[in-house]
N, C-alpha and C. Protein backbone atom coordinates (compact mmCIF):
# COMPACT_ATOMS: atom_id res chain seq x y z
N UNK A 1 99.86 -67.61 194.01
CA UNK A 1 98.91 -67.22 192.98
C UNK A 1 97.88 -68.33 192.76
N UNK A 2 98.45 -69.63 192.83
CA UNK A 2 97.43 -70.89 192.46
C UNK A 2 96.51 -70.99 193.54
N UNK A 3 97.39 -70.63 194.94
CA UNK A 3 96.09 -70.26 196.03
C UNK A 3 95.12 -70.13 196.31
N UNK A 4 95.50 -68.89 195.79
CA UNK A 4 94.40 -67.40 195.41
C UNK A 4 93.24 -67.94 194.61
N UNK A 5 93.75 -68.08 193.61
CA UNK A 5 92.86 -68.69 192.45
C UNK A 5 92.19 -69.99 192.61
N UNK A 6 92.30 -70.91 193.41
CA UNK A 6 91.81 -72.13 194.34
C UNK A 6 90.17 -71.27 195.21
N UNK A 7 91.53 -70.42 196.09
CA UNK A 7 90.33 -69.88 197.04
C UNK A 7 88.64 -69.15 196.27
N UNK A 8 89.01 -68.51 195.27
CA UNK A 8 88.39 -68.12 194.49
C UNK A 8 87.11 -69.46 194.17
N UNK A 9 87.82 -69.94 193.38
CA UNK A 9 87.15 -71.00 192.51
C UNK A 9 85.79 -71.83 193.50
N UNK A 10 86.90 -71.74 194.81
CA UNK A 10 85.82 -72.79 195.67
C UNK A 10 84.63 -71.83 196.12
N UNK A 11 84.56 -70.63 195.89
CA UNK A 11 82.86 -70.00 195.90
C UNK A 11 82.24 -70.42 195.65
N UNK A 12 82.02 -70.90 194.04
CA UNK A 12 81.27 -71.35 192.64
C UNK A 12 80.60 -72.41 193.23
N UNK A 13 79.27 -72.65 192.66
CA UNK A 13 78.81 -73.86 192.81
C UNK A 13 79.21 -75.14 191.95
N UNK A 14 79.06 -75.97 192.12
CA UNK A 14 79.52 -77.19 190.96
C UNK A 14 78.76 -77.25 189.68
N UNK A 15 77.69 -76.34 189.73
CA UNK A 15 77.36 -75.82 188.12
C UNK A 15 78.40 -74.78 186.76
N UNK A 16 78.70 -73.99 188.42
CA UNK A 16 79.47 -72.94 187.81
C UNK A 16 81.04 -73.40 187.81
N UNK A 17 81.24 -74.25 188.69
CA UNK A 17 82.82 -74.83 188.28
C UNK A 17 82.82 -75.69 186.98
N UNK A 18 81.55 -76.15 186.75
CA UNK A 18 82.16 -77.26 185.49
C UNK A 18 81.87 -76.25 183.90
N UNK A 19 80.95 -74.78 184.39
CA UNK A 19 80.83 -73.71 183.14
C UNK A 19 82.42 -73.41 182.45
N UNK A 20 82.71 -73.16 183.81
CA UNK A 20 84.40 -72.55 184.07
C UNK A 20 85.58 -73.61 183.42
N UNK A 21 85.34 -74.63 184.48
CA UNK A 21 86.39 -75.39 183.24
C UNK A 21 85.79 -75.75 181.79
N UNK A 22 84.45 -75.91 181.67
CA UNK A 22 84.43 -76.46 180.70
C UNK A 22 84.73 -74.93 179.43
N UNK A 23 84.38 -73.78 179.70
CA UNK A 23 85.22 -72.45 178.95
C UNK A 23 86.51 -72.42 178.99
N UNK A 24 87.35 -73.16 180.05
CA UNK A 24 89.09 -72.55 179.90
C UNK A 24 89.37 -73.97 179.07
N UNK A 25 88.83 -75.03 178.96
CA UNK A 25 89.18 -76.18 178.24
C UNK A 25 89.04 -75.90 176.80
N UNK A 26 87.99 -75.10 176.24
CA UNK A 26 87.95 -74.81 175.49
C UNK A 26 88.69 -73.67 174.53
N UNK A 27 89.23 -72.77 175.26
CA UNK A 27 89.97 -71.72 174.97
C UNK A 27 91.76 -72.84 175.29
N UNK A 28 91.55 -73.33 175.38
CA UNK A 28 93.04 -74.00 175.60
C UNK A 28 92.96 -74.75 174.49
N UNK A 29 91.87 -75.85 174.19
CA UNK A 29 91.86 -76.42 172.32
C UNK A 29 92.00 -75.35 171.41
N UNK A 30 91.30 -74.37 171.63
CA UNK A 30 91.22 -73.50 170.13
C UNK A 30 92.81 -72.98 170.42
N UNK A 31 93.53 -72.64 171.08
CA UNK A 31 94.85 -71.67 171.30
C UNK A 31 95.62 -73.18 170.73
N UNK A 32 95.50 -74.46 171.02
CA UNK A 32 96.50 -75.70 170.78
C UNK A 32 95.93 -75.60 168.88
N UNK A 33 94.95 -75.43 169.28
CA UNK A 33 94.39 -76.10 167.07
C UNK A 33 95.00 -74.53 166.20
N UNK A 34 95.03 -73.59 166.81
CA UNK A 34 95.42 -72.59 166.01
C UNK A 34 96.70 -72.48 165.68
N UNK A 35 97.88 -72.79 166.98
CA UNK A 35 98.99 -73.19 167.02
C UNK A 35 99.34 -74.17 165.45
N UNK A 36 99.00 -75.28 165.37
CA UNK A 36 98.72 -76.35 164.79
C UNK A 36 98.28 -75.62 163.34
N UNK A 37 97.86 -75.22 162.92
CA UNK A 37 97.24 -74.51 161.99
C UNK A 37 98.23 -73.75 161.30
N UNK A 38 98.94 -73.03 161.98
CA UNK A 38 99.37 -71.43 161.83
C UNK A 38 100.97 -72.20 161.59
N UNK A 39 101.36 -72.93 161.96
CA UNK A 39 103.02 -73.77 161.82
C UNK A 39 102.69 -74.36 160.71
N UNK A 40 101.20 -75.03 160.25
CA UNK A 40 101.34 -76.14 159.10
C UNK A 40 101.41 -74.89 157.86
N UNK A 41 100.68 -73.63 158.21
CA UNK A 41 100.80 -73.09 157.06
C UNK A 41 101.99 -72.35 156.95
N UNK A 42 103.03 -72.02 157.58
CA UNK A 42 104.80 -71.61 157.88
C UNK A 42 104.96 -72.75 157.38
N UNK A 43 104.66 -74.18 157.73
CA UNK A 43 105.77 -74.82 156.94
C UNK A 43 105.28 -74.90 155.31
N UNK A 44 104.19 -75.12 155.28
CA UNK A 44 103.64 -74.92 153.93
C UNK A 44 104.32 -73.69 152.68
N UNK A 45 104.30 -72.85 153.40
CA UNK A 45 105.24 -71.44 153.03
C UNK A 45 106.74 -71.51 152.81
N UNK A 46 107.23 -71.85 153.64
CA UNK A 46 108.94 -72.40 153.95
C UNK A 46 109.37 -73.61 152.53
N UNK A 47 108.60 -74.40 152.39
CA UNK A 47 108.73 -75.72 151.42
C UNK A 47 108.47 -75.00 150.13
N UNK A 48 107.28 -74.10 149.75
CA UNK A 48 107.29 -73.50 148.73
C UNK A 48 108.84 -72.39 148.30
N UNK A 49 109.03 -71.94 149.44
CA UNK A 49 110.27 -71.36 149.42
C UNK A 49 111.43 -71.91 148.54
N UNK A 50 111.72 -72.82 149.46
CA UNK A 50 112.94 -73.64 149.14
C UNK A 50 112.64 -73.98 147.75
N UNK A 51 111.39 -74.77 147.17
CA UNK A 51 111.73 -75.10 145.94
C UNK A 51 111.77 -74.47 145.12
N UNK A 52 111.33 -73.05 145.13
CA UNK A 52 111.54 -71.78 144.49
C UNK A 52 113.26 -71.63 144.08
N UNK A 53 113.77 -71.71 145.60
CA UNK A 53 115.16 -71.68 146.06
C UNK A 53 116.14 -72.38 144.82
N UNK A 54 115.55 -73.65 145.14
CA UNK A 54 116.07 -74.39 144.34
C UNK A 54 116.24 -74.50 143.21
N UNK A 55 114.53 -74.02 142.31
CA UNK A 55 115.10 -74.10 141.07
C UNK A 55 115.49 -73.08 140.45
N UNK A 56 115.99 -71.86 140.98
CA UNK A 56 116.66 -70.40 141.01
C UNK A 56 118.11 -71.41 140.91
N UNK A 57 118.82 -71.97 141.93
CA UNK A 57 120.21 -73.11 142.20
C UNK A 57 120.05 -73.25 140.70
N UNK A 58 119.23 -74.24 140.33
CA UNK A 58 119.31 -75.22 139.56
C UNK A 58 119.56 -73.99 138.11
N UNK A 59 119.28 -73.11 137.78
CA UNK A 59 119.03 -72.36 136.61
C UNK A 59 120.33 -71.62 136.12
N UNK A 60 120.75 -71.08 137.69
CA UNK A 60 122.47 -70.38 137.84
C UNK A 60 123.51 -71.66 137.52
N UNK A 61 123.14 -72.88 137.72
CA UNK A 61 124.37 -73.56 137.81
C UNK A 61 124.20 -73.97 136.19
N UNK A 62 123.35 -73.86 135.48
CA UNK A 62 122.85 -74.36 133.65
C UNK A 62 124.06 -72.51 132.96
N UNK A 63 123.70 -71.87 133.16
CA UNK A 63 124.78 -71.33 132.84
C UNK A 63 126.02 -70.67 133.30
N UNK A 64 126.66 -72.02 134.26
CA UNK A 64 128.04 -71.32 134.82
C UNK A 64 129.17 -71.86 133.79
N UNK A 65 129.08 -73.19 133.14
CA UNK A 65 129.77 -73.44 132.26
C UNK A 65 130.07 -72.90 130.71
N UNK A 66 129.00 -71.75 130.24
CA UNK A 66 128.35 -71.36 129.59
C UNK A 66 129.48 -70.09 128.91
N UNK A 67 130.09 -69.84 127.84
CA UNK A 67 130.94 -68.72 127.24
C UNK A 67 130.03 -67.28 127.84
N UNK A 68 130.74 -66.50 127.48
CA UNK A 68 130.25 -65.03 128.08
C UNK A 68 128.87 -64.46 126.95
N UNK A 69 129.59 -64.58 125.45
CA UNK A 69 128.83 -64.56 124.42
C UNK A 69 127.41 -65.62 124.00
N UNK A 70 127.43 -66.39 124.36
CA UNK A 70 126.16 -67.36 124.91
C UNK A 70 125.45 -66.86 125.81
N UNK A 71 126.22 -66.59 127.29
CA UNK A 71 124.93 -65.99 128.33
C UNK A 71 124.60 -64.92 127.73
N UNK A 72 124.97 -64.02 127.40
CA UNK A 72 124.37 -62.51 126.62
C UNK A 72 123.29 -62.82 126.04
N UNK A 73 123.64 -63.63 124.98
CA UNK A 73 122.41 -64.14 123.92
C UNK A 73 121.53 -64.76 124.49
N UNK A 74 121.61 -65.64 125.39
CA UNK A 74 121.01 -66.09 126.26
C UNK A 74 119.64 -65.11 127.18
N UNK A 75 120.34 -64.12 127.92
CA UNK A 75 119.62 -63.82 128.61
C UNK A 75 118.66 -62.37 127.57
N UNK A 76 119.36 -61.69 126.54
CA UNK A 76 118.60 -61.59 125.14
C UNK A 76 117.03 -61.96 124.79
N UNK A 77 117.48 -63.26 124.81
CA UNK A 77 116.15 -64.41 124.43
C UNK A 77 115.13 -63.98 125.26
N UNK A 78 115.65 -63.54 126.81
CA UNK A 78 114.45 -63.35 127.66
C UNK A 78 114.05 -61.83 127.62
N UNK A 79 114.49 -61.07 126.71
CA UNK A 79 114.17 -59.68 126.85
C UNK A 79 112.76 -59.69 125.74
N UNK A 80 112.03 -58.46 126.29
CA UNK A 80 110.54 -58.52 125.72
C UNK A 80 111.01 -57.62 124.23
N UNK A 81 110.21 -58.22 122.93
CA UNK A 81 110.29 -57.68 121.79
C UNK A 81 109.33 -56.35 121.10
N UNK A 82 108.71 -56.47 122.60
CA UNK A 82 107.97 -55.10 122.17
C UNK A 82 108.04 -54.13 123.58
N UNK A 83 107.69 -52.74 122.64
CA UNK A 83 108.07 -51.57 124.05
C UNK A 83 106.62 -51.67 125.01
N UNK A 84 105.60 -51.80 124.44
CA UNK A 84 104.60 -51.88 124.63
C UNK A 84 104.09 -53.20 126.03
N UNK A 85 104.09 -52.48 127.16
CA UNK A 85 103.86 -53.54 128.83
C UNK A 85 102.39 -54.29 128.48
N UNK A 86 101.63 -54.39 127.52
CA UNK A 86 100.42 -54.91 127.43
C UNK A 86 100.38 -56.57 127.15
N UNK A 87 101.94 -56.63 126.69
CA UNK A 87 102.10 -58.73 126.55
C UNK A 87 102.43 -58.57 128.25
N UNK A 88 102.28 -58.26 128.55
CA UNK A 88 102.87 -58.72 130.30
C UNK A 88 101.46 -58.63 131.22
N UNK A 89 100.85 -58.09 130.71
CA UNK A 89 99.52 -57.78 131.35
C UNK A 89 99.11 -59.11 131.39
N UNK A 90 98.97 -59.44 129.73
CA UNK A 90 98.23 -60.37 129.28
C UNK A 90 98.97 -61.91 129.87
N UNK A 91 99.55 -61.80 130.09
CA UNK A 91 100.99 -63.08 130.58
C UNK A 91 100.16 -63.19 132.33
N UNK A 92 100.05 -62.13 133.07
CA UNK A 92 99.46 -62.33 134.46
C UNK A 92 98.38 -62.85 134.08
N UNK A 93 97.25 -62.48 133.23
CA UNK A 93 95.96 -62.85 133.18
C UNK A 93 95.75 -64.26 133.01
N UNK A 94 96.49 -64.71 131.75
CA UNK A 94 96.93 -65.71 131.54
C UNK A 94 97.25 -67.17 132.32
N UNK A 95 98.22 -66.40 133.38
CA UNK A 95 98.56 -67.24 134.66
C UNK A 95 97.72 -67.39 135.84
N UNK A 96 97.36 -65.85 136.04
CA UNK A 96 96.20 -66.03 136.91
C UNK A 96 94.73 -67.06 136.38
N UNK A 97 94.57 -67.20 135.34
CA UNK A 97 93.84 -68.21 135.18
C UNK A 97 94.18 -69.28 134.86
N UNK A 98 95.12 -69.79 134.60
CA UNK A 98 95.62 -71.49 134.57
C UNK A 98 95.56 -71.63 135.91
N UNK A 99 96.48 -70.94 136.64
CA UNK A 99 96.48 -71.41 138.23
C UNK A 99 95.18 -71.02 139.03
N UNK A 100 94.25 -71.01 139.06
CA UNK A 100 92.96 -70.47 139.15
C UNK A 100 93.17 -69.34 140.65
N UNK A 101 94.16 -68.55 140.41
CA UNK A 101 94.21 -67.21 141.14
C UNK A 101 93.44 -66.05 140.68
N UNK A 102 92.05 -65.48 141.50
CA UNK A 102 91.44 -64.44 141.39
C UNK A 102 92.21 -62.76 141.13
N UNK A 103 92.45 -62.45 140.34
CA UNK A 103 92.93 -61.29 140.02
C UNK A 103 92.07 -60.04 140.80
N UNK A 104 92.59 -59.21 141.71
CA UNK A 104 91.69 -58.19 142.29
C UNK A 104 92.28 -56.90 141.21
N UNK A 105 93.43 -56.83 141.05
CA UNK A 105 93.76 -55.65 140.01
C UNK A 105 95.78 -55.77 139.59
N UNK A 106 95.42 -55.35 138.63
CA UNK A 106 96.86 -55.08 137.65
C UNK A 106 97.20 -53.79 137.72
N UNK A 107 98.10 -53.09 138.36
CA UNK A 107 98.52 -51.89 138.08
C UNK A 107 99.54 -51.55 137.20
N UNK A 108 99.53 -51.26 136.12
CA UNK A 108 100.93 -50.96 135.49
C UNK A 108 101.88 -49.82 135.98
N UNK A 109 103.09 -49.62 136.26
CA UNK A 109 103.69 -48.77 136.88
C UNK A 109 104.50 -47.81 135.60
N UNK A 110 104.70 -46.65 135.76
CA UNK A 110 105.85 -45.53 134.13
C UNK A 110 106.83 -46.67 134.04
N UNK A 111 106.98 -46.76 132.75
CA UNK A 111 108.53 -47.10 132.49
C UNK A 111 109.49 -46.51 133.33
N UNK A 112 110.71 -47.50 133.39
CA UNK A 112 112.06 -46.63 133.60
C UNK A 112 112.91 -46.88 133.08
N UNK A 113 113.62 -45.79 132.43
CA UNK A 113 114.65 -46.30 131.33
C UNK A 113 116.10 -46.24 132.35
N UNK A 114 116.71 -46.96 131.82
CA UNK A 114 118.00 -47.60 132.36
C UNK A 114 118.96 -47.23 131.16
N UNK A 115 120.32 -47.20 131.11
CA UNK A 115 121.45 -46.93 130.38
C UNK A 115 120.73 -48.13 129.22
N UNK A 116 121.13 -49.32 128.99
CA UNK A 116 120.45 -49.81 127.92
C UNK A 116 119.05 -50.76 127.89
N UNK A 117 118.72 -50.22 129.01
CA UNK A 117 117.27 -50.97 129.06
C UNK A 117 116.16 -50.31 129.33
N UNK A 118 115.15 -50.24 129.08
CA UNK A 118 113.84 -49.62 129.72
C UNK A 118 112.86 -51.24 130.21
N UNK A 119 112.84 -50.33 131.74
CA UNK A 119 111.67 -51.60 132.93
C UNK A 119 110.51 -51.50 133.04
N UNK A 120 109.94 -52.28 132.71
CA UNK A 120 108.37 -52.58 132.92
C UNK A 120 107.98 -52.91 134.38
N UNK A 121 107.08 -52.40 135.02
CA UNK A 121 106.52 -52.86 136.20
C UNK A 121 105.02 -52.67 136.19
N UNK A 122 104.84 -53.83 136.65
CA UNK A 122 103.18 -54.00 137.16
C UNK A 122 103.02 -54.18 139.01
N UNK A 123 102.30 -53.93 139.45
CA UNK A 123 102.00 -54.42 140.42
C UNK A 123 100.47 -55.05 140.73
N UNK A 124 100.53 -56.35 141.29
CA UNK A 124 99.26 -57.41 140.88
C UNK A 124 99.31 -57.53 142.16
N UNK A 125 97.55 -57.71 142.82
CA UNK A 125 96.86 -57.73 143.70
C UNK A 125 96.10 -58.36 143.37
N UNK A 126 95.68 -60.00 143.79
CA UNK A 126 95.16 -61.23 143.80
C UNK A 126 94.67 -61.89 144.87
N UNK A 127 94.03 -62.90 144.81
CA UNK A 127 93.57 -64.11 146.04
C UNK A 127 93.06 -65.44 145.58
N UNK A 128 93.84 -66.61 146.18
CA UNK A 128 93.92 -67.68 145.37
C UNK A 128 94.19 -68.06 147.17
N UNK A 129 94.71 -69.30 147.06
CA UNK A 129 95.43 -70.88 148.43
C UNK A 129 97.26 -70.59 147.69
N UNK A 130 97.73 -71.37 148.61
CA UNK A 130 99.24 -71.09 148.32
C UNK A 130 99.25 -72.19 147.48
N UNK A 131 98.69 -73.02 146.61
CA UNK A 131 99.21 -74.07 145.56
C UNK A 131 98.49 -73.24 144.46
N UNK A 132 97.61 -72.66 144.37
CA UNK A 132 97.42 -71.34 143.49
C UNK A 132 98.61 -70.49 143.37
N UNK A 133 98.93 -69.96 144.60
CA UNK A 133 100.35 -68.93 144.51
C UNK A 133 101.15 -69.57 143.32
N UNK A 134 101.60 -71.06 143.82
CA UNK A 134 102.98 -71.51 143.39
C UNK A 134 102.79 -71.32 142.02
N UNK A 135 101.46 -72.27 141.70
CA UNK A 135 101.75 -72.36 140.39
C UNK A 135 101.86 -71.01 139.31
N UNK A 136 100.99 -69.94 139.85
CA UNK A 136 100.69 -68.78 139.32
C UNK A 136 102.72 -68.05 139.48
N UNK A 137 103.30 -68.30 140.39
CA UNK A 137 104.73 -67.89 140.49
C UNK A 137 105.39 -68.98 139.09
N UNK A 138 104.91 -70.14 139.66
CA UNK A 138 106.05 -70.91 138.35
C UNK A 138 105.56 -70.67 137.12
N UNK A 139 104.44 -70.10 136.61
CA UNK A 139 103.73 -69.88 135.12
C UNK A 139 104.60 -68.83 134.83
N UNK A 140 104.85 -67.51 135.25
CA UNK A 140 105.43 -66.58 135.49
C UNK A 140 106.79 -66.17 135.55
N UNK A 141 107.81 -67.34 136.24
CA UNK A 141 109.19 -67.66 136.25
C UNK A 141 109.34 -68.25 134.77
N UNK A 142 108.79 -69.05 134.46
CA UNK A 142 108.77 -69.48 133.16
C UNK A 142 108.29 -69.08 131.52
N UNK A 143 107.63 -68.14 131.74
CA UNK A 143 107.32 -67.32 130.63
C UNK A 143 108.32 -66.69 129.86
N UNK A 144 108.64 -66.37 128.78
CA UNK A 144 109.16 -65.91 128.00
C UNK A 144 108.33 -64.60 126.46
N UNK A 145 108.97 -63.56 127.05
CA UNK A 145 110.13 -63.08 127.57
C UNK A 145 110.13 -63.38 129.07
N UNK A 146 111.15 -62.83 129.51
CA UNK A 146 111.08 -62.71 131.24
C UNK A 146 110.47 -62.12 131.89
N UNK A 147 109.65 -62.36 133.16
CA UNK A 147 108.73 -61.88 133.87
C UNK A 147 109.41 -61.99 135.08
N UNK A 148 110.41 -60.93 135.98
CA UNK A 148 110.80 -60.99 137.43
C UNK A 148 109.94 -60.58 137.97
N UNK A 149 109.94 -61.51 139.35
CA UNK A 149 108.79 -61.34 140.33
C UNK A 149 110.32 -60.42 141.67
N UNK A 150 109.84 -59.22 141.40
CA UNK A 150 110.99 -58.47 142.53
C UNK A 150 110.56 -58.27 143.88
N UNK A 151 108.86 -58.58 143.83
CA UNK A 151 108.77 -59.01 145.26
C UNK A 151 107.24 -59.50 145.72
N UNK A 152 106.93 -60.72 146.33
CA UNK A 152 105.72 -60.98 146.68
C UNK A 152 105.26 -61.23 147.60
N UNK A 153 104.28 -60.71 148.09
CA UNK A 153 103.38 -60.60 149.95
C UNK A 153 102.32 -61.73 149.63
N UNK A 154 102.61 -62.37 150.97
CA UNK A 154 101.62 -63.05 151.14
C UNK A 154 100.77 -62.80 152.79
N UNK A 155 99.28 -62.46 152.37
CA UNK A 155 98.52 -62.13 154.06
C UNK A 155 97.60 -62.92 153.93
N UNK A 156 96.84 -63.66 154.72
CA UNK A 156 95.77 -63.97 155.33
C UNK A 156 94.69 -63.06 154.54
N UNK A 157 93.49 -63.86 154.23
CA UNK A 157 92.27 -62.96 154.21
C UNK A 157 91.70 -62.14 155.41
N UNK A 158 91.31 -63.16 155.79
CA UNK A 158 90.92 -63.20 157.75
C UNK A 158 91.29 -64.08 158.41
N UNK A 159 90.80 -63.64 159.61
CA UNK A 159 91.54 -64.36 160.67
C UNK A 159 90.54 -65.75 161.07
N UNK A 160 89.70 -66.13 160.07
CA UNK A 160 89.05 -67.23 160.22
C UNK A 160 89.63 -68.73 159.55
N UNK A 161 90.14 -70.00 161.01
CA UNK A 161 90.35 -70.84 160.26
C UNK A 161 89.78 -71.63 159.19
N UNK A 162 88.65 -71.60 158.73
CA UNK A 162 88.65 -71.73 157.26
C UNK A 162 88.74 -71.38 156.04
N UNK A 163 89.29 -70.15 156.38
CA UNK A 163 89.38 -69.08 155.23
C UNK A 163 90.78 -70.02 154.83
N UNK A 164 90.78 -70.26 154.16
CA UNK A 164 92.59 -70.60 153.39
C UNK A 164 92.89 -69.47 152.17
N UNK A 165 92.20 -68.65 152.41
CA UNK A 165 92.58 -67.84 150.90
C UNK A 165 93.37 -66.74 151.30
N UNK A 166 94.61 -66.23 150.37
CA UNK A 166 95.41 -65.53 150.49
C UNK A 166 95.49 -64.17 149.81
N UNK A 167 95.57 -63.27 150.54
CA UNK A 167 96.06 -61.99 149.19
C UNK A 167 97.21 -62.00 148.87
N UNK A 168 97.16 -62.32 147.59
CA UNK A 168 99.05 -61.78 146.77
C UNK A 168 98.82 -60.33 147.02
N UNK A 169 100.17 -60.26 146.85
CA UNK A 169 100.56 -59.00 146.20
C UNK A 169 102.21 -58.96 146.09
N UNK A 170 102.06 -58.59 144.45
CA UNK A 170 103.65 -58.97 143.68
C UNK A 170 103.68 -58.27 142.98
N UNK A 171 105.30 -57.34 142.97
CA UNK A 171 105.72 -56.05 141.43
C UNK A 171 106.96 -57.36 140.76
N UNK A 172 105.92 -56.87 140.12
CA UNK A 172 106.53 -57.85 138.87
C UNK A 172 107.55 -56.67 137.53
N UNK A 173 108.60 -57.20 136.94
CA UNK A 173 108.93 -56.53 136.18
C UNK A 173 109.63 -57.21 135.12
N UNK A 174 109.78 -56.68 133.45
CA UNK A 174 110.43 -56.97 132.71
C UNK A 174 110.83 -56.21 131.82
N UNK A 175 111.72 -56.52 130.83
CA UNK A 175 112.82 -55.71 130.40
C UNK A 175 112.92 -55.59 128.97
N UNK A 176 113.27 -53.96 128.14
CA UNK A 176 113.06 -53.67 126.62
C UNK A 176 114.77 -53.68 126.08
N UNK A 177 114.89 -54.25 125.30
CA UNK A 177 116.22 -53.51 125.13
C UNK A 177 116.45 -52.43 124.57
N UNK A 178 116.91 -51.09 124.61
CA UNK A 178 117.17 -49.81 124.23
C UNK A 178 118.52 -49.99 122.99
N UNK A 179 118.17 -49.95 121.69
CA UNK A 179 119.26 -50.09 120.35
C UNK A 179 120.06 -48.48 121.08
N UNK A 180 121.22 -48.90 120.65
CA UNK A 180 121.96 -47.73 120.69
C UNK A 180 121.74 -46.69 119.70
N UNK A 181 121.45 -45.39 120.24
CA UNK A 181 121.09 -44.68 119.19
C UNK A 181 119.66 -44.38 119.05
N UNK A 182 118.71 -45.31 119.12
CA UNK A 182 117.28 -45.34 119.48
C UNK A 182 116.58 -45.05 120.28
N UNK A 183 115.62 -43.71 120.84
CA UNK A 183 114.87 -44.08 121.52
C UNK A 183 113.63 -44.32 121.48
């Protein structure tokens, strides 16, 4: 095959051999810098992970020592005091602007009532850099009442390396408590 491709090559004049390498040299940097690019932002992704990871670890192990009647009350504390999904709206907006993440849209999703709970869901469609993400995730993990993030996408804008900007997209949900007897 390298032959072949020898025999070939030696047609070209020495204008057109140095066009030639100097195009496959070039398509060989951009394929090495994209490489390079595309791993720093996996690991970039992976590290945000873990410390996510972690302080999820760190939160389970604060109440393993904890009476049964404490965690109840406990996790209580994080239930929302009104039926009304419009403090949760306002909680994304909120976050999306401390962490300076562009909000593209808030969807609120029906309630669903559960044996003693009724769930709030939004689904948020954004674009921010992944240190935007994080922080806009940790504003969010940390809010009170509770705000679960049950699941979040992260894509590329385009496929241009300077674009660093990302589309979220995360259903977020939180929780009413249903009084017995009440609906």
């Amino acid at each position: 095959m390298i032959r072949i491709l020898l025999e070939i090559f030696k047609r070209y004049s020495a204008t057109q051999k140095k066009i030639i390498t100097l195009v496959l040299a070039g398509v060989l940097v951009a394929a090495l810098g994209m490489k390079f690019i595309v791993f720093s932002d996996l690991n970039e992704i992976r590290q945000t992970k873990l410390a996510i990871q972690a302080e999820l670890i760190r939160k389970n192990s604060l109440l393993r020592g904890v009476p049964a009647q404490a965690q109840i009350e406990a996790q209580k504390a994080g239930l929302s005091k009104s039926k009304q999904p419009d403090w949760m709206t306002d909680a994304v907006r909120q976050a999306a602007e401390q962490s300076g993440l562009v909000l593209i849209s808030v969807s609120p999703r029906n309630p669903v009532k559960k044996e003693f709970f009724e769930e709030f869901s939004l689904l948020v469609e954004a674009q921010g850099g992944y240190h935007q993400t994080g922080k806009f995730v940790a504003y969010l993990e940390n809010h009170t009442p509770s705000i679960i993030i049950k699941h979040l996408r992260l894509e590329r804008n385009s496929s241009k390396d300077s674009d660093r900007r990302l589309k979220v997209v995360c259903h977020l949900t939180a929780y009413y408590e249903i009084l017995a007897g009440v609906t």
